[in-house]
C-alpha atoms as a PDB file:
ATOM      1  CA  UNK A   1     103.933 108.728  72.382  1.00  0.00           C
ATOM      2  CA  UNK A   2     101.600 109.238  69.560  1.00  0.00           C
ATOM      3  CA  UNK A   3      97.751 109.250  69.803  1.00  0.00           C
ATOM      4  CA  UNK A   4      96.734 105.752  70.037  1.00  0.00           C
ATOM      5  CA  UNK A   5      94.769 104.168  67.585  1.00  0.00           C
ATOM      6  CA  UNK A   6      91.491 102.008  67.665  1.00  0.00           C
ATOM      7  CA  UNK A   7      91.091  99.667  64.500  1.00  0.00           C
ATOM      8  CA  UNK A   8      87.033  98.895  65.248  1.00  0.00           C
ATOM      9  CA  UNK A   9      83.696  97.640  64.021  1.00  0.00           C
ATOM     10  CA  UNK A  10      81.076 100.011  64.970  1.00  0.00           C
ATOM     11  CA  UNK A  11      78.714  96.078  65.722  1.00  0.00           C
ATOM     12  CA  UNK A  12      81.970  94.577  68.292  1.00  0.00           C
ATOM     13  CA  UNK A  13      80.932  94.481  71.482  1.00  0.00           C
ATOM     14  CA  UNK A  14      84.756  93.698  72.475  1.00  0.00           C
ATOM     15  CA  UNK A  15      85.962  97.235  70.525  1.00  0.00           C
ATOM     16  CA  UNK A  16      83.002  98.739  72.461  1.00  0.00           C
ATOM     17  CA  UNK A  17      84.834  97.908  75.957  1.00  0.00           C
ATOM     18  CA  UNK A  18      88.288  98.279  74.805  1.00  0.00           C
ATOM     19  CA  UNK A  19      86.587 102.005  73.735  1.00  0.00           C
ATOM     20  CA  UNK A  20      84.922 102.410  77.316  1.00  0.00           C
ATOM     21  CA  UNK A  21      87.970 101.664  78.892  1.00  0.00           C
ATOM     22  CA  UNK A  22      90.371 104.228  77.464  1.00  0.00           C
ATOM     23  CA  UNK A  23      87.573 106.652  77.807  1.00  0.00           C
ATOM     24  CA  UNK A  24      87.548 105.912  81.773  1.00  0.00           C
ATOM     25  CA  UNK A  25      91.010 105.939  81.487  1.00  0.00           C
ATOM     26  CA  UNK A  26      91.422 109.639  80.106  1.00  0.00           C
ATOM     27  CA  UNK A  27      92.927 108.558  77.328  1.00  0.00           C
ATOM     28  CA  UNK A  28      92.813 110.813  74.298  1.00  0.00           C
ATOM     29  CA  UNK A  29      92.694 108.468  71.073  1.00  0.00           C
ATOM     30  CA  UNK A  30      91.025 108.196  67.771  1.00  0.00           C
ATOM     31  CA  UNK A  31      88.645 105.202  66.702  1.00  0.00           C
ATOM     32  CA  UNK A  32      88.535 103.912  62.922  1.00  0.00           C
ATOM     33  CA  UNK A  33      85.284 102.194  62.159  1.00  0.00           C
ATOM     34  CA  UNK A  34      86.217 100.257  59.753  1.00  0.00           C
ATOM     35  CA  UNK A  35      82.852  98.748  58.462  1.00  0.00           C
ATOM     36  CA  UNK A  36      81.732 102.125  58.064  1.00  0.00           C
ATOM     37  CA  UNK A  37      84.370 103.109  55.208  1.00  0.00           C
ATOM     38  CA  UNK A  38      83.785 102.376  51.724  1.00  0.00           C
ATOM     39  CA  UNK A  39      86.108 102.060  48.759  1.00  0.00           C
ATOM     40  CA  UNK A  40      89.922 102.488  48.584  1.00  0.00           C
ATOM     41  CA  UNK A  41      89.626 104.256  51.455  1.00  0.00           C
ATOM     42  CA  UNK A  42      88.557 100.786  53.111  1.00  0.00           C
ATOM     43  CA  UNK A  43      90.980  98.618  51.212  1.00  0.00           C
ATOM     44  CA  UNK A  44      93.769 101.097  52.390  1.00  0.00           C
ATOM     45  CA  UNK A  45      92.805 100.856  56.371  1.00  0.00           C
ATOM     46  CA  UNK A  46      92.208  97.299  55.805  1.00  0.00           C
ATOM     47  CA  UNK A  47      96.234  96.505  54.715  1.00  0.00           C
ATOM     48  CA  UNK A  48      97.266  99.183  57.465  1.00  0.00           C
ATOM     49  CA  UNK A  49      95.630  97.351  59.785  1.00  0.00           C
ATOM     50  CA  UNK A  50      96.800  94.208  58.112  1.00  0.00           C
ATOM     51  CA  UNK A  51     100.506  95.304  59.055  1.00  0.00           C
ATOM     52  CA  UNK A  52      99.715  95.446  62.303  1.00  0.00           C
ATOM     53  CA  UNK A  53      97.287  92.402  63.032  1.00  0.00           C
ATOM     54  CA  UNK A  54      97.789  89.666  60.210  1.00  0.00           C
ATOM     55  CA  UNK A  55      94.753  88.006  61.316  1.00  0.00           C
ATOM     56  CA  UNK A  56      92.908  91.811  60.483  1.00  0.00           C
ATOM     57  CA  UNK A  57      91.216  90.937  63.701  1.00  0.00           C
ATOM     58  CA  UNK A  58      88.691  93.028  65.999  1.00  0.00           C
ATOM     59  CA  UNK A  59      89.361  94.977  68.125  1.00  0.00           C
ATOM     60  CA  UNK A  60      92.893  96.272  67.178  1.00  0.00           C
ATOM     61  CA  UNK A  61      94.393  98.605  69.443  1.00  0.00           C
ATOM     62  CA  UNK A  62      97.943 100.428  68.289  1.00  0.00           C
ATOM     63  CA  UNK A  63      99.715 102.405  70.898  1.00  0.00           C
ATOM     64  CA  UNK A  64     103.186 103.891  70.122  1.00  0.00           C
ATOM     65  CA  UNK A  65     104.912 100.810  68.541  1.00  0.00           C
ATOM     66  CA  UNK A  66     102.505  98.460  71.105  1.00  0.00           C
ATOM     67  CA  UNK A  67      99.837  96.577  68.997  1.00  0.00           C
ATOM     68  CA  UNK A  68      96.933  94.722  71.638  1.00  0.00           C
ATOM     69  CA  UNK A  69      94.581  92.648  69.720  1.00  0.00           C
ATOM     70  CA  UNK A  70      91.722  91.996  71.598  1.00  0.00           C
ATOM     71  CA  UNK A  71      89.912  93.127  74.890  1.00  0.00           C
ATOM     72  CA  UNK A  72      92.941  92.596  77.197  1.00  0.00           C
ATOM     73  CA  UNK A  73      92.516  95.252  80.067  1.00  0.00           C
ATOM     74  CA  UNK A  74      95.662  94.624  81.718  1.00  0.00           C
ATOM     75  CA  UNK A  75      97.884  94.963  78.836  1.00  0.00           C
ATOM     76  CA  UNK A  76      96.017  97.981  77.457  1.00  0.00           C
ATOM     77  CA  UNK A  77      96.549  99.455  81.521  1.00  0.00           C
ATOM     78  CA  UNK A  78     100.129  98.205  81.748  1.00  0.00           C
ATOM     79  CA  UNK A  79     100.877 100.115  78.089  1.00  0.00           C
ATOM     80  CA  UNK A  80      99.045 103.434  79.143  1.00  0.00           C
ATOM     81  CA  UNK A  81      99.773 103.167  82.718  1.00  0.00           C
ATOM     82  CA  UNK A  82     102.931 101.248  83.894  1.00  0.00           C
ATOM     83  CA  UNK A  83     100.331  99.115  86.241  1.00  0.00           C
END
């Protein structure tokens, strides 16, 4: 499984738990703040994420071909952790 990756605003309370979570979890990810990009760089994570959450939502988690939008705990756990 690749390194799971967290489409976030560095101001969401909601990607700041989903965040907390996989860090109690052990989980080795990466997080992309994506208020805090400028520029094509921006426009390009913005239609990345777009293929993955249509409604370019926040938070957006992507794990292996599993997408969670959203703060959902037991999905993220059920994903990582077969709970």
């Amino acid at each position: 499984m690749s390194k799971p990756l967290l489409f976030a605003l560095s101001t969401c309370m909601h990607c700041a738990k989903v965040k907390e979570l996989l860090i109690s979890l052990g989980v080795d990810f990466d997080t992309l703040y994506v208020d805090r990009l400028a520029g094509e760089d921006r426009n390009e994570r913005m239609r990345e994420l777009k293929g993955y959450n249509p409604a370019i939502s926040f938070p957006t988690l992507v794990i292996g071909d599993e997408v969670v939008v959203g703060h959902k705990e037991q999905k993220i756990r059920e994903i990582l952790l077969g709970e």
